[in-house]
Protein backbone atom coordinates (compact mmCIF):
# COMPACT_ATOMS: atom_id res chain seq x y z
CA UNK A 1 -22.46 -5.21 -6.22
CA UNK A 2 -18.81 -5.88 -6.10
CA UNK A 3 -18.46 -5.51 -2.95
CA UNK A 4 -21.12 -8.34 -2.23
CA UNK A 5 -19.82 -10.65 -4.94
CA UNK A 6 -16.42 -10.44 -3.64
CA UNK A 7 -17.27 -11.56 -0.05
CA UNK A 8 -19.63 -14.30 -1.34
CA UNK A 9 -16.81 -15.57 -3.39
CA UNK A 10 -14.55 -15.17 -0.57
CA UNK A 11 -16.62 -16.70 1.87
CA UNK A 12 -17.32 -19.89 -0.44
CA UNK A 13 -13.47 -20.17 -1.64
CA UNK A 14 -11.01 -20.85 1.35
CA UNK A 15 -8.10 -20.18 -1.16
CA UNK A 16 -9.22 -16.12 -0.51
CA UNK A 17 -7.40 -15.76 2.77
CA UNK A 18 -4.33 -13.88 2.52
CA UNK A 19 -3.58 -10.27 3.58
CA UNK A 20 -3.75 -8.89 0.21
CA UNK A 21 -7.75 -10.32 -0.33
CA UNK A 22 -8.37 -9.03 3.83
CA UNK A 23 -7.46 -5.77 2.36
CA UNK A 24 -9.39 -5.81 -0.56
CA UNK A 25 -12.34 -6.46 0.68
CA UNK A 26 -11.98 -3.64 3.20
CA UNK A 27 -11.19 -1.43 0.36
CA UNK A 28 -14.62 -2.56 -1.51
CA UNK A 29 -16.01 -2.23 1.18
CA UNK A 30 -15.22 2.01 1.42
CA UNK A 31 -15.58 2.33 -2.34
CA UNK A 32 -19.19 1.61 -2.31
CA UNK A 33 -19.44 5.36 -0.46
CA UNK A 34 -16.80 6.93 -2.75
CA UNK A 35 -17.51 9.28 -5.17
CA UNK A 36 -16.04 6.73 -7.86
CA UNK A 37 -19.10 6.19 -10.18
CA UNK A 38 -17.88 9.74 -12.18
CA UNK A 39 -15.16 8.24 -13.69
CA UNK A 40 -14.36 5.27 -15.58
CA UNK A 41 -18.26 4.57 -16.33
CA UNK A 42 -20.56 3.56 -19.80
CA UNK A 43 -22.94 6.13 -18.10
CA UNK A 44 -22.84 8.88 -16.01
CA UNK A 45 -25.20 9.39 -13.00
CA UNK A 46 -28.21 12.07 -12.90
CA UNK A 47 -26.51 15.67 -11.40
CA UNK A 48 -28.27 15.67 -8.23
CA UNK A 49 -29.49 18.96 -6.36
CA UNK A 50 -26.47 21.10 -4.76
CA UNK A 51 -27.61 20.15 -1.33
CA UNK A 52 -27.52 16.16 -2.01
CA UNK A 53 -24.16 16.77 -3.72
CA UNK A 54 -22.57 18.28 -0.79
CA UNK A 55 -24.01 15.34 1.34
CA UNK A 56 -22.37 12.92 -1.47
CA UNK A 57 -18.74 14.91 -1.32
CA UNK A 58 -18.82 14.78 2.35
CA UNK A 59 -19.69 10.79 2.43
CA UNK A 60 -17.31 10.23 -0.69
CA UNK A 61 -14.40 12.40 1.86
CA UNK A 62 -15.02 10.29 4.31
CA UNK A 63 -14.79 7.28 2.36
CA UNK A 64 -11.11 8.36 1.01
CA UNK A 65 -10.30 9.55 4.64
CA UNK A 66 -11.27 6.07 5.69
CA UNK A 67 -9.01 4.54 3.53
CA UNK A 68 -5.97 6.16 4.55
CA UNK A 69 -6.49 6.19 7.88
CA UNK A 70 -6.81 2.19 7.08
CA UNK A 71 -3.04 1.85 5.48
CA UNK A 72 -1.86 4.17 8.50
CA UNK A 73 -3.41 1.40 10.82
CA UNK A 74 -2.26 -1.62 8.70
CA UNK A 75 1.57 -0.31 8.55
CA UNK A 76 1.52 0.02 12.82
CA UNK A 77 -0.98 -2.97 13.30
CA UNK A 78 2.24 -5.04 11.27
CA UNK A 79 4.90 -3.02 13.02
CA UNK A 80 3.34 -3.80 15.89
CA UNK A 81 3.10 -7.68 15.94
CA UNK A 82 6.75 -7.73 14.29
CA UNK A 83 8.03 -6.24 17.38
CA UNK A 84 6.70 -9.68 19.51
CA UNK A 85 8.42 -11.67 17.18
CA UNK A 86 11.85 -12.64 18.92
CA UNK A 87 13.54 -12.31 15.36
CA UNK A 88 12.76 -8.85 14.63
CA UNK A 89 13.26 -7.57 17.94
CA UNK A 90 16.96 -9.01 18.12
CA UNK A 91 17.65 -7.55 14.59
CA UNK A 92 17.71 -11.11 13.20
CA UNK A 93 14.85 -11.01 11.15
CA UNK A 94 16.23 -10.37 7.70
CA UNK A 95 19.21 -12.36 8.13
CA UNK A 96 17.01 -15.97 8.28
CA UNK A 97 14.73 -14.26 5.63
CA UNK A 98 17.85 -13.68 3.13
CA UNK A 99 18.77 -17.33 3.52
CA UNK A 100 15.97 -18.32 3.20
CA UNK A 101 15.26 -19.76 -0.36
CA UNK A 102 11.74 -19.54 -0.66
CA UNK A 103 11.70 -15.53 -0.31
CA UNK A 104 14.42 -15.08 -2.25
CA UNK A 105 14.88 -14.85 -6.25
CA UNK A 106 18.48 -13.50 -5.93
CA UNK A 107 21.68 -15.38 -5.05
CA UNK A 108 22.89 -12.07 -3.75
CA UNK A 109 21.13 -12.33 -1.14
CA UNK A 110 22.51 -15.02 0.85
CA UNK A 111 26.27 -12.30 0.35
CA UNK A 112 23.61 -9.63 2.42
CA UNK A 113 22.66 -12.30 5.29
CA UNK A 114 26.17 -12.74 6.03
CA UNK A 115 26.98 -9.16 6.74
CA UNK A 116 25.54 -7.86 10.01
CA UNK A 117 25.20 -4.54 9.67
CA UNK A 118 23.18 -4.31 6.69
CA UNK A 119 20.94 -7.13 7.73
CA UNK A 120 20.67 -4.60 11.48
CA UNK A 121 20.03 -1.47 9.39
CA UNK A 122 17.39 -2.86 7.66
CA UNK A 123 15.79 -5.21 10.06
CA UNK A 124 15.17 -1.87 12.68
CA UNK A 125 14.81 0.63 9.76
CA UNK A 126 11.60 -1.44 8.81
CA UNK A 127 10.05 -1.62 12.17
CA UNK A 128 10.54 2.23 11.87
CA UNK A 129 8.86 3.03 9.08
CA UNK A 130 6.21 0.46 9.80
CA UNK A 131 5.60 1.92 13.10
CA UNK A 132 5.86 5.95 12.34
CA UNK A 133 3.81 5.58 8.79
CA UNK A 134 0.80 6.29 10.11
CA UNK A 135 1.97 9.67 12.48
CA UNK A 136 4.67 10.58 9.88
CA UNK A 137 2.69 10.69 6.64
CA UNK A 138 0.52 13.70 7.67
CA UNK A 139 3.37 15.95 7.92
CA UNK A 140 4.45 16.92 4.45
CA UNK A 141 8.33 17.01 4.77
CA UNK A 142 8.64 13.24 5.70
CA UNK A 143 5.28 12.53 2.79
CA UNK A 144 6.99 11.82 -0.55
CA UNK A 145 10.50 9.74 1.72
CA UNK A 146 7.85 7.57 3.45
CA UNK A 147 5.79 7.00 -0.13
CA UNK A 148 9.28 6.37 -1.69
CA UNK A 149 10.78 3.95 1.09
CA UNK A 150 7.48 2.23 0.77
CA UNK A 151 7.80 1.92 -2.98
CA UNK A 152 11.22 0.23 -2.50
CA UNK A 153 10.00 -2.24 0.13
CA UNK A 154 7.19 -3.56 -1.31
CA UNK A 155 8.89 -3.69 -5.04
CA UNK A 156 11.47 -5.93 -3.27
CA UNK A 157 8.68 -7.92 -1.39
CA UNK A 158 6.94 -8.46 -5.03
CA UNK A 159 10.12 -9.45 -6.73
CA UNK A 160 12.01 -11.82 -4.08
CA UNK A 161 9.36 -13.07 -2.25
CA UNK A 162 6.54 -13.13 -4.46
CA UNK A 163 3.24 -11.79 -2.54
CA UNK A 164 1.83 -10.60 -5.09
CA UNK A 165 -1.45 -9.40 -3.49
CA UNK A 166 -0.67 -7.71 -0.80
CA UNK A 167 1.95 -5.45 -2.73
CA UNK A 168 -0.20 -4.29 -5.21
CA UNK A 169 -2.86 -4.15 -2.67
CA UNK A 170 -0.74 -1.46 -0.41
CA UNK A 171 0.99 0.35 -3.18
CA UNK A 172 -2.42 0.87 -4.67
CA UNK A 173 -3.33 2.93 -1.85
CA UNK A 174 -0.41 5.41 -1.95
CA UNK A 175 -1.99 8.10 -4.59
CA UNK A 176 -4.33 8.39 -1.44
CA UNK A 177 -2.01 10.99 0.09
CA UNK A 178 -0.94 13.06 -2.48
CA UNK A 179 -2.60 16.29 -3.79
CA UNK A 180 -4.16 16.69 -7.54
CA UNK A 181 -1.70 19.21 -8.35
CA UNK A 182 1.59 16.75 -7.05
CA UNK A 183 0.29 13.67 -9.28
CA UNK A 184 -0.72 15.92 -12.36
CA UNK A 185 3.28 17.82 -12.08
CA UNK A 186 4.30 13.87 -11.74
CA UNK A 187 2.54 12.18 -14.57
CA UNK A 188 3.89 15.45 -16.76
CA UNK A 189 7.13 14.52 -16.06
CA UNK A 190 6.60 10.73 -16.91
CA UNK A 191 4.70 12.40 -20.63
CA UNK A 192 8.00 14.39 -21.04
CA UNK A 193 10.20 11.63 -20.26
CA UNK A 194 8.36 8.79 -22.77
CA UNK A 195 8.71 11.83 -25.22
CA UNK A 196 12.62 12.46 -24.86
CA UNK A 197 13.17 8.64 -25.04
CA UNK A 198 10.99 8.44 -28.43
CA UNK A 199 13.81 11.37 -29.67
């Protein structure tokens, strides 16, 4: 159901064309397989028999598999095109973007266009990290720097240049590739943190 309602009201409102509402809809689109209806419901579902359950893990799997495999896509797909762009491939890209005012909230940032190699280091360490997301996140050394790099990047992208969608949109997906057992030690960490600060 929300899956439908969102592309009728996408298809009847033009405003609905950004990356961040492309993405969405994608995502709606794999959630209607995922095993999702278990938790945050009024009512939960009729156990079905061990056989159908197996066949509803496997297609709610796939669905999360899906997903990633999605983000890995989206992060090369935008890697990809950056690289045609004469401004990223000459290292220039962040330089125009820090003077320019409309994706920036910060008046430092005009200090970081004027110094070359930190607008280089960042221009090409982007394109990495946009490019080698998708091979680098399955291996679980380079996991939790990728996830944190990304954090940074698309905090910065929400803050200074205000797209909004497509930040929370991709950040949204990131619990996608960590284990039970890593977000459970994490949010146990955040519980005894709130607590010390209450002290």
């Amino acid at each position: 159901g929300m899956y439908i309602s969102f592309t009728l009201l996408r298809a009847m409102n033009i405003m609905f064309g950004n990356t961040g509402e492309e993405v969405c809809l994608i995502l709606a689109f794999y959630l209607c397989f995922a095993n999702s209806f278990d938790h945050f419901v009024l009512f939960k579902s009729k156990p079905l028999s061990p056989q159908l359950q197996k066949l509803y893990h496997l297609i709610s799997n796939l669905a999360a598999y899906s997903i990633i495999i999605n983000l890995c896509v989206a992060y090369f797909y935008t890697g990809y095109f950056k690289l045609e762009n004469h401004f990223w491939r000459t290292g220039l890209a962040m330089h125009y973007s820090w003077y320019n005012e409309r994706f920036n909230a910060f008046e430092y940032s005009k200090l970081l266009a004027e110094m070359p190699v930190v607008y280089y280091f960042f221009n090409y360490l982007i394109l990495a990290f946009e490019l080698s997301f998708g091979f680098l996140i399955w291996f679980k050394p380079w996991r939790n720097w990728l996830l944190i790099f990304g954090l940074i990047m698309h905090s910065y992208i929400y803050c200074t240049m205000l797209i909004f969608g497509m930040t929370l949109t991709f950040l949204m997906q990131y619990p996608m590739f960590l284990e039970d057992e890593e977000i459970e030690r994490f949010l146990l960490k955040i519980k005894s943190f709130v607590v010390k600060l209450r002290l």
